[in-house]
C-alpha atoms as a PDB file:
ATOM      1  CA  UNK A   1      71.588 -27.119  94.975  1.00  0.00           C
ATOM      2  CA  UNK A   2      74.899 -25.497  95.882  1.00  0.00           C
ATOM      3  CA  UNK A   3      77.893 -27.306  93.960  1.00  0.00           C
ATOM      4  CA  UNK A   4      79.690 -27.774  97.177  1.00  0.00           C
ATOM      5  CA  UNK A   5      77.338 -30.866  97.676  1.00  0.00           C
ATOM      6  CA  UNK A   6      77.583 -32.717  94.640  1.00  0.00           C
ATOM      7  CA  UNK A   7      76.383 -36.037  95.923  1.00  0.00           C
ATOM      8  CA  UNK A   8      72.973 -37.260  97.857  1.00  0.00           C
ATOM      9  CA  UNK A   9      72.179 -35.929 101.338  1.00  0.00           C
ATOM     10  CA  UNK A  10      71.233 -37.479 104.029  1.00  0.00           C
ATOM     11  CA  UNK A  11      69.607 -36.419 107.310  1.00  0.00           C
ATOM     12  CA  UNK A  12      70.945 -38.123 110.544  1.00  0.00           C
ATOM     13  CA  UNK A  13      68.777 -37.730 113.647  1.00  0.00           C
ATOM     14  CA  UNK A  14      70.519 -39.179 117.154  1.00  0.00           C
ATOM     15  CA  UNK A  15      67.311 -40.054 118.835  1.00  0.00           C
ATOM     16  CA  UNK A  16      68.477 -42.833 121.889  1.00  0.00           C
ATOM     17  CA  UNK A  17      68.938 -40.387 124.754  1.00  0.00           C
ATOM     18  CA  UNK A  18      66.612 -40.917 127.938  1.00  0.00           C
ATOM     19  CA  UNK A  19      65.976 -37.257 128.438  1.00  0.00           C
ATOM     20  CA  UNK A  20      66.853 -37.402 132.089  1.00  0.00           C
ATOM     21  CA  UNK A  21      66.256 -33.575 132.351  1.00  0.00           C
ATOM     22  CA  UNK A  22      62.710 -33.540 131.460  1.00  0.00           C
ATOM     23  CA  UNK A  23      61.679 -36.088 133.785  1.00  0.00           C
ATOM     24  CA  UNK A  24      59.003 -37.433 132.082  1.00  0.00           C
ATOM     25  CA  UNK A  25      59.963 -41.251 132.465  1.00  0.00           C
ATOM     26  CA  UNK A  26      60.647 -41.946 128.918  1.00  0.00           C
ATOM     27  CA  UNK A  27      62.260 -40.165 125.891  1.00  0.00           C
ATOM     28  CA  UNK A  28      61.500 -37.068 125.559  1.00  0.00           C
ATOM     29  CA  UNK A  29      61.076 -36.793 121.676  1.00  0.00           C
ATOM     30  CA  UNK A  30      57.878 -38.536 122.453  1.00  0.00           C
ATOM     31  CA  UNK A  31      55.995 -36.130 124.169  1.00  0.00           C
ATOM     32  CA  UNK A  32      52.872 -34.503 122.864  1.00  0.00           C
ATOM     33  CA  UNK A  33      52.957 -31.817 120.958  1.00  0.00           C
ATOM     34  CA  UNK A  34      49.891 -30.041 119.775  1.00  0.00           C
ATOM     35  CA  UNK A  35      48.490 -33.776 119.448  1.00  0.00           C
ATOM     36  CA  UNK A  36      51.442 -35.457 117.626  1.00  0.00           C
ATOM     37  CA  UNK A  37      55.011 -36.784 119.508  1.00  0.00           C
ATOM     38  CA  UNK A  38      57.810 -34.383 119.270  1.00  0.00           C
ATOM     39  CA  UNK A  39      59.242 -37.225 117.282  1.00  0.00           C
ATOM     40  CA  UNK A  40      56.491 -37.035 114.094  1.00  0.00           C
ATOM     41  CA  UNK A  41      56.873 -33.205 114.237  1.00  0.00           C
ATOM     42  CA  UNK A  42      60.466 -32.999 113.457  1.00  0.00           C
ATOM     43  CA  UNK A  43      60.745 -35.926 111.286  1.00  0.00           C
ATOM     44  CA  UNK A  44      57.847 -34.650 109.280  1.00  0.00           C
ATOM     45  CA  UNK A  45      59.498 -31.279 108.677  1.00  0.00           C
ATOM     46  CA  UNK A  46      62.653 -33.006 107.276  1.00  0.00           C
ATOM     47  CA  UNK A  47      60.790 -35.497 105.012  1.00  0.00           C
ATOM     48  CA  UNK A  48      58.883 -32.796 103.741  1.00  0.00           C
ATOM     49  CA  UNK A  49      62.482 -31.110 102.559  1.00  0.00           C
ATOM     50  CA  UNK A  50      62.505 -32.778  98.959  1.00  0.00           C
ATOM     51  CA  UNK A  51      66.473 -32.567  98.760  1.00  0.00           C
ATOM     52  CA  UNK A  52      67.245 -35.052 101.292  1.00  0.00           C
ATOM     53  CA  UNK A  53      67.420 -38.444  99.875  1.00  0.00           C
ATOM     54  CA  UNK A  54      66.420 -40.229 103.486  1.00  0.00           C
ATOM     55  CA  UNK A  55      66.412 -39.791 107.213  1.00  0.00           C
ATOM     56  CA  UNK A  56      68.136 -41.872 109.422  1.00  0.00           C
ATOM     57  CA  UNK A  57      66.974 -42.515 113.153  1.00  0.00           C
ATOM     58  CA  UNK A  58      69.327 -43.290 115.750  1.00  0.00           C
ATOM     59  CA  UNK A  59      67.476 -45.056 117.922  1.00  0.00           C
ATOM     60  CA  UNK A  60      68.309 -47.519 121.379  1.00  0.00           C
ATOM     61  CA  UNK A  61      67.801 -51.053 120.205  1.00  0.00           C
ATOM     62  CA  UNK A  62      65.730 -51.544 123.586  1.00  0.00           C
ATOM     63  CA  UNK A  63      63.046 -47.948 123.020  1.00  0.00           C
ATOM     64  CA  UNK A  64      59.588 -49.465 122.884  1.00  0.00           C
ATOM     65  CA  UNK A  65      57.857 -46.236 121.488  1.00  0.00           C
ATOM     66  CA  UNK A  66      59.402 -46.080 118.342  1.00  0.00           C
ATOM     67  CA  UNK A  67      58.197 -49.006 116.292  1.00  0.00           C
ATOM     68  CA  UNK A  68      54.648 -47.667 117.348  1.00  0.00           C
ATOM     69  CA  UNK A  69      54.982 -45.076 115.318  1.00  0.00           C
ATOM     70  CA  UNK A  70      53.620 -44.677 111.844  1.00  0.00           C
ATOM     71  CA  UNK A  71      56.566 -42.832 110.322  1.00  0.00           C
ATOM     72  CA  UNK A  72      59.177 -45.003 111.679  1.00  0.00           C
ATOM     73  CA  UNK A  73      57.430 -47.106 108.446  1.00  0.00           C
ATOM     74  CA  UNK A  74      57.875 -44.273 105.869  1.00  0.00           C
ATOM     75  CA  UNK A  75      59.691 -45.264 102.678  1.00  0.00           C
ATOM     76  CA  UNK A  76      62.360 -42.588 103.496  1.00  0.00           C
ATOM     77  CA  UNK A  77      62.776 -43.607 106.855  1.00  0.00           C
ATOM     78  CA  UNK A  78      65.393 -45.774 107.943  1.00  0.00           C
ATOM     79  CA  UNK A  79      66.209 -46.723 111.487  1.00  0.00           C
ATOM     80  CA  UNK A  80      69.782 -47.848 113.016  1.00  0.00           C
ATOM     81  CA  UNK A  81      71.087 -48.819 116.193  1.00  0.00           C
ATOM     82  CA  UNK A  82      72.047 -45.999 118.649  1.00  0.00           C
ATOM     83  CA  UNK A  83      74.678 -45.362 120.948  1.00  0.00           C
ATOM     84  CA  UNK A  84      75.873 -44.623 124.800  1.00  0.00           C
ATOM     85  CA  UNK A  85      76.515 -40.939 123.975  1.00  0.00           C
ATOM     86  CA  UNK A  86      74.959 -38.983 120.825  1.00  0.00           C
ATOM     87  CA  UNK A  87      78.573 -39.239 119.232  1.00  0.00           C
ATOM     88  CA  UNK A  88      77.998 -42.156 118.762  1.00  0.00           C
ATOM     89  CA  UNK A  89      74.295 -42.501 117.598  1.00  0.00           C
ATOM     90  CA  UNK A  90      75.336 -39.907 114.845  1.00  0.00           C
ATOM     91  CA  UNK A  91      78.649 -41.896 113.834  1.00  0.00           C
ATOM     92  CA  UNK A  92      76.150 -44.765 113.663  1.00  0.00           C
ATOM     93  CA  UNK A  93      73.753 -43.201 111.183  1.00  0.00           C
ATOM     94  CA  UNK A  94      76.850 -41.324 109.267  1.00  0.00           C
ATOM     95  CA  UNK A  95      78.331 -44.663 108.310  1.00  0.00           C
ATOM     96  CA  UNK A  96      74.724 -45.766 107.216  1.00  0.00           C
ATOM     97  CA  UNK A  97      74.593 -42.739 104.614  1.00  0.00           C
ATOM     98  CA  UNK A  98      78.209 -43.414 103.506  1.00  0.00           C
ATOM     99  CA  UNK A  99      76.633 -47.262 102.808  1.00  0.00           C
ATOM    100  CA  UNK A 100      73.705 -45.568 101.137  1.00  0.00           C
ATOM    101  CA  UNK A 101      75.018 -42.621  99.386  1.00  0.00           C
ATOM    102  CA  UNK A 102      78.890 -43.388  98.970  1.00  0.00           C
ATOM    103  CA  UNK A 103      81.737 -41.542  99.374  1.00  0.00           C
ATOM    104  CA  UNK A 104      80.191 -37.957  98.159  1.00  0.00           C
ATOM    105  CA  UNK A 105      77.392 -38.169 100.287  1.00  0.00           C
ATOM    106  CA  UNK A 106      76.317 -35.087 102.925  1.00  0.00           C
ATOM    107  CA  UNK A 107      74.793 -35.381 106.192  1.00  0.00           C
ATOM    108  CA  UNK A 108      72.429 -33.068 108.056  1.00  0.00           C
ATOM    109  CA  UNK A 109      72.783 -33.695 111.832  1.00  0.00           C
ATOM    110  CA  UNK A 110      69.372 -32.476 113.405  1.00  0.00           C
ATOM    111  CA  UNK A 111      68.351 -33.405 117.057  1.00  0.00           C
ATOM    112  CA  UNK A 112      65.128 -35.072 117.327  1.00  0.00           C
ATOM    113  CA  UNK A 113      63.900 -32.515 120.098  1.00  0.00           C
ATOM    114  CA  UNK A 114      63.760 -29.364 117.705  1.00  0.00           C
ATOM    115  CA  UNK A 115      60.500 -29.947 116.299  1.00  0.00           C
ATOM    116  CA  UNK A 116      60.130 -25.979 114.611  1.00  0.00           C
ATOM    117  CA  UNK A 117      62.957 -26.199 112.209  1.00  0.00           C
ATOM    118  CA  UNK A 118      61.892 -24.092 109.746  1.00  0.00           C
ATOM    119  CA  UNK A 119      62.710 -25.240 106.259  1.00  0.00           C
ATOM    120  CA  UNK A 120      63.898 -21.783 104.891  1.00  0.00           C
ATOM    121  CA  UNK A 121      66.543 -22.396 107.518  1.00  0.00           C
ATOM    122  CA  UNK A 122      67.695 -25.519 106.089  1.00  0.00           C
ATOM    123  CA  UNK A 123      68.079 -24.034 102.639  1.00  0.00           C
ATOM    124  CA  UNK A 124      69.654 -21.525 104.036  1.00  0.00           C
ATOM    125  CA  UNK A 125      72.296 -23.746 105.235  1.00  0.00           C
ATOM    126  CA  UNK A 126      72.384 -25.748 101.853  1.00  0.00           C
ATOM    127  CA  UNK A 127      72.811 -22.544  99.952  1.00  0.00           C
ATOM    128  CA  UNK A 128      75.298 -20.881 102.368  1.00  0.00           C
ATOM    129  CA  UNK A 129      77.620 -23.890 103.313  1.00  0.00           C
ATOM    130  CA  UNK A 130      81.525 -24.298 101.621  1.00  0.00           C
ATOM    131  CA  UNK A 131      83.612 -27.542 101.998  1.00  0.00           C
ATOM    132  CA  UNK A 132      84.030 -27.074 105.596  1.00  0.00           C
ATOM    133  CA  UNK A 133      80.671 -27.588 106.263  1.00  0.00           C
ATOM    134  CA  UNK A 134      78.340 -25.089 108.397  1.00  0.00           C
ATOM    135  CA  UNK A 135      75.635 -24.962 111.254  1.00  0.00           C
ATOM    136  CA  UNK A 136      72.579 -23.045 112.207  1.00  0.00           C
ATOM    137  CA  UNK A 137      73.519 -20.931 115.185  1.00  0.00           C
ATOM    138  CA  UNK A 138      72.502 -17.540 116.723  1.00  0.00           C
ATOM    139  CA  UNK A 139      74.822 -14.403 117.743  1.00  0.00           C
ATOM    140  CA  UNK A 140      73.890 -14.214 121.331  1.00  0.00           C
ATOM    141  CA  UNK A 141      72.018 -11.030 122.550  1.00  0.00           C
ATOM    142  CA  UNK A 142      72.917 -11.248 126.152  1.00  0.00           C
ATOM    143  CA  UNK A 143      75.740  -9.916 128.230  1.00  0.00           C
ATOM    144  CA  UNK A 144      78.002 -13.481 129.053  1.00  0.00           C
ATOM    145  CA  UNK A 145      79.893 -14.255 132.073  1.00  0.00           C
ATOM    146  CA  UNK A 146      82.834 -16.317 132.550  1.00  0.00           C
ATOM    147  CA  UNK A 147      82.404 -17.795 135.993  1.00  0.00           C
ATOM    148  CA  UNK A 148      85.676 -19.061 137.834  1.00  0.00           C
ATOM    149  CA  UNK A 149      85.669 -21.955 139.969  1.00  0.00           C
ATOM    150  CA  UNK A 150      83.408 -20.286 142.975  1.00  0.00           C
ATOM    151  CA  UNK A 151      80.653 -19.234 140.481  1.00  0.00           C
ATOM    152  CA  UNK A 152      82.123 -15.356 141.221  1.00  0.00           C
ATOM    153  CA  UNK A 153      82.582 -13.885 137.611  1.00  0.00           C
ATOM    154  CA  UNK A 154      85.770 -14.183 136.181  1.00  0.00           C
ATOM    155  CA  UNK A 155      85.304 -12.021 133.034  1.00  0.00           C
ATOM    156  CA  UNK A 156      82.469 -10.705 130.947  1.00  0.00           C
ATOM    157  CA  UNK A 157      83.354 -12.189 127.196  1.00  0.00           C
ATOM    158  CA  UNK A 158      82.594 -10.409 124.065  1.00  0.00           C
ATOM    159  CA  UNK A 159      79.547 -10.993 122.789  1.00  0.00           C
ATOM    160  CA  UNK A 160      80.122 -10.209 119.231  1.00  0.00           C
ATOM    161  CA  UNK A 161      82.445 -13.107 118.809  1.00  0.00           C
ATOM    162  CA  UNK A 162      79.825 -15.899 120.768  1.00  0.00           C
ATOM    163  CA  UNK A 163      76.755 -17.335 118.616  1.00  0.00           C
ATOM    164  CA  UNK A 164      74.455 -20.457 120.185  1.00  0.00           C
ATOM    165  CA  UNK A 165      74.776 -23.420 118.288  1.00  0.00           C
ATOM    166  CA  UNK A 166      71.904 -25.035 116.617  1.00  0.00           C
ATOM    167  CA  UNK A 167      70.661 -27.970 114.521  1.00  0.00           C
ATOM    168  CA  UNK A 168      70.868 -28.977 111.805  1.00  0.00           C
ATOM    169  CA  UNK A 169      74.207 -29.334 111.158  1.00  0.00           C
ATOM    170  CA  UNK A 170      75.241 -29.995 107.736  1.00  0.00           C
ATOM    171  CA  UNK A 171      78.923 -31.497 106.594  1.00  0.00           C
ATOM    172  CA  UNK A 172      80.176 -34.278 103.921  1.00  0.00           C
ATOM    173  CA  UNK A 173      79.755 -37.433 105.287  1.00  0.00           C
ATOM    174  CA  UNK A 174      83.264 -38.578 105.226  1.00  0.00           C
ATOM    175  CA  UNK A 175      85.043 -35.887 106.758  1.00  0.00           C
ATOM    176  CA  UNK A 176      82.393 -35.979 109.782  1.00  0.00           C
ATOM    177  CA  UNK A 177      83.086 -39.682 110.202  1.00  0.00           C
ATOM    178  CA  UNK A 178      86.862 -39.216 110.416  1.00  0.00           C
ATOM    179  CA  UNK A 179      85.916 -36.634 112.272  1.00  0.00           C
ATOM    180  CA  UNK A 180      83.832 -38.915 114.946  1.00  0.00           C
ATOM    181  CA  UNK A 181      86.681 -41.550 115.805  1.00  0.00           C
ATOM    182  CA  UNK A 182      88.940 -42.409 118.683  1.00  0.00           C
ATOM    183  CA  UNK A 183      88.058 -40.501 121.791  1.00  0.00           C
ATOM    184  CA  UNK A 184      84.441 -39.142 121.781  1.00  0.00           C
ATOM    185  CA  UNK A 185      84.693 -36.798 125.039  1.00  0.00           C
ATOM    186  CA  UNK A 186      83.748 -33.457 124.635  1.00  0.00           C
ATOM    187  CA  UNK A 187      82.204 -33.769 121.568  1.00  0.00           C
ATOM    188  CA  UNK A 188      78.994 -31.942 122.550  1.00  0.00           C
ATOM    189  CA  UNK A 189      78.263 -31.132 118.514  1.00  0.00           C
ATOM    190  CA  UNK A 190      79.046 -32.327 115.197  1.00  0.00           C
ATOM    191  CA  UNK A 191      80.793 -28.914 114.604  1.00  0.00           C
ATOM    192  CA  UNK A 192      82.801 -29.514 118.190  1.00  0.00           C
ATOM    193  CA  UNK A 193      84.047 -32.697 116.252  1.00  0.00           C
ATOM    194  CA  UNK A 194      85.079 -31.007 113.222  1.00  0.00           C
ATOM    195  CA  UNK A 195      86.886 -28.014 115.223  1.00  0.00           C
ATOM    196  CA  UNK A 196      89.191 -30.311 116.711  1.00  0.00           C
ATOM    197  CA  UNK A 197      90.373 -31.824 113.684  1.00  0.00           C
ATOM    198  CA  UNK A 198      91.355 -28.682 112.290  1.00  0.00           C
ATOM    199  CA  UNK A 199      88.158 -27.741 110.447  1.00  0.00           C
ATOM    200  CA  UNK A 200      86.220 -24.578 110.733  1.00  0.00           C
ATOM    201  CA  UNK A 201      82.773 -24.860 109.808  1.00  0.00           C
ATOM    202  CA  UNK A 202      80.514 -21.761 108.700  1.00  0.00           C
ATOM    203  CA  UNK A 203      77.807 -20.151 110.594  1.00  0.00           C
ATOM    204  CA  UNK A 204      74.540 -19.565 109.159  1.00  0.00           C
ATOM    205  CA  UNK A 205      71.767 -17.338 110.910  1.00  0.00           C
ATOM    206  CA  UNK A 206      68.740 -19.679 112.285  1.00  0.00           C
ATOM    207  CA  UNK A 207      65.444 -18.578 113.895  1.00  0.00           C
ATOM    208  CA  UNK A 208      65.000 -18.518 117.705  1.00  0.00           C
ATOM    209  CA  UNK A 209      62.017 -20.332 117.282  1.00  0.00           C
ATOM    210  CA  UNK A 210      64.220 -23.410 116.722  1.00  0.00           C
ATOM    211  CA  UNK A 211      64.259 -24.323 120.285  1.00  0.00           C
ATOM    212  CA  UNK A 212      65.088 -27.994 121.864  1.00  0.00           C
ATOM    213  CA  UNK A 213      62.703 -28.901 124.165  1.00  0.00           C
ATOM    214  CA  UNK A 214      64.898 -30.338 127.105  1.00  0.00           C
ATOM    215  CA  UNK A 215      63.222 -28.928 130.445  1.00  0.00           C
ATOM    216  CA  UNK A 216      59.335 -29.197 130.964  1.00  0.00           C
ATOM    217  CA  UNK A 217      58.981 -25.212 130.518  1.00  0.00           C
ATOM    218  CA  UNK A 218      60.187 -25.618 127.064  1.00  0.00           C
ATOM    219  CA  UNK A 219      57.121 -27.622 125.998  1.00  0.00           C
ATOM    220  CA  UNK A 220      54.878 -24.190 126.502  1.00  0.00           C
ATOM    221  CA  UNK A 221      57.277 -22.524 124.519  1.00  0.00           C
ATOM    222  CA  UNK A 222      57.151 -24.831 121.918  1.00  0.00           C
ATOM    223  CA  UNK A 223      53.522 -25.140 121.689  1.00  0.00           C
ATOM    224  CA  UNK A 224      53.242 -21.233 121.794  1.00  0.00           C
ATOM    225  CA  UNK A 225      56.019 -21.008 118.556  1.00  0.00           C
ATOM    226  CA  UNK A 226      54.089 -23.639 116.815  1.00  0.00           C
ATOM    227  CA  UNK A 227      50.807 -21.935 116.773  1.00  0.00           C
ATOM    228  CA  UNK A 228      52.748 -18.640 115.610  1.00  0.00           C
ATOM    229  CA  UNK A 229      54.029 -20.659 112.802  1.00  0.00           C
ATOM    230  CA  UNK A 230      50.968 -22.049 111.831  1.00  0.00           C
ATOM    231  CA  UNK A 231      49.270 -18.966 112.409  1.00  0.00           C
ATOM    232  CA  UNK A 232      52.004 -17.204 109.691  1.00  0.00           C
ATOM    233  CA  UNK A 233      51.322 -20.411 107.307  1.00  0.00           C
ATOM    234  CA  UNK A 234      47.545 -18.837 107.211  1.00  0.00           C
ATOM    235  CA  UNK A 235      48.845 -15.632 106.546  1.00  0.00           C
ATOM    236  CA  UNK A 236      50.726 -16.334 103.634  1.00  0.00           C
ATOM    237  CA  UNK A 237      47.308 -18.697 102.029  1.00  0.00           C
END
């Protein structure tokens, strides 16, 4: 384990959003996916990540779905009371792992609707991170524009500087608390709550196969990146 983290980690998983986008008429983390809930995939890939001491769910205290499913019972599994916004939800669940863990513990901030996390990315941000704490993103490949308030283009930005933010998002648990008082607008990431205390976490290269399903059309693509990553699972046997 890197020295930087030199107390027990904890994964924290906001999960009490209606997923308004997808349409589907209830949360979108469950969905199926390849037979299982969008839900059991992702929380199965970060129990099966041995250095994280327990995962804790976010979840709205009215969501019927999750006490039906069988991991919301594993032993490393433990389930608090989300919020309004995510902010909030993951303030929730970071005071749960300073409860748990004290005050050295870390936090991994993963949304519930990236199922394909691969696990190599994860120690990748474990091995990689410094005391600012760091997040999977990826350098964008595409030409940006800057719109102005028409939707003409204002400016065409430099690529080399912009990278796509991703989960999970790793930082000590203390700071990121601090972090997550007082006024949550804005705060669209963990990171964006970090930056505007003065911190500047690291960026560590993820897959693109680490999508969030958030739009119906993302479901093939999911279900098309799982099958490659089983099929490369095979591969390796």
């Amino acid at each position: 384990m890197n020295p930087v983290i030199n107390g027990p980690l904890y994964a924290v998983v906001p999960a009490a959003g209606i997923g308004e986008r997808m349409g589907a008429g209830f949360p979108k983390q469950y969905l199926s996916l390849a037979g299982k809930t969008l839900a059991e995939h992702t929380l199965n890939r970060l129990l099966s990540f041995a250095p994280i001491d327990r995962v804790l769910v976010a979840v709205s205290v009215q969501d019927p779905w999750w006490p039906t499913l069988g991991v919301s019972t594993h032993s490393r599994i433990a389930t608090v009371s989300g919020g309004a916004a995510r902010a909030e939800s993951v303030r929730n669940g970071v005071t749960r792992a300073l409860e748990l863990g004290g005050e050295n513990a870390w936090v991994l901030v993963h949304d519930m609707a990236r199922p394909l996390v691969r696990l190599s990315d994860i120690q990748n941000l474990l091995d990689q991170t410094d005391s600012q704490g760091a997040i999977l993103a990826l350098p964008v490949v595409d030409t940006i524009k800057q719109a102005d308030d028409g939707n003409h283009i204002a400016a065409t930005l430099d690529r080399d500087c912009i990278w796509r933010a991703l989960t999970p998002q790793l930082f000590p648990a203390r700071a990121l608390h601090d972090a997550l008082q007082g006024d949550l607008a804005g705060i669209t990431d963990e990171a964006s709550a970090m930056e505007r205390v003065g911190r500047r976490p690291a960026l560590v290269a993820g897959h693109s196969d680490n999508i969030k399903v958030t739009v119906p059309e993302d479901l093939a693509l999911a279900r098309f990146y799982l099958a490659c990553q089983l099929g490369d699972e095979e591969n390796m046997l």
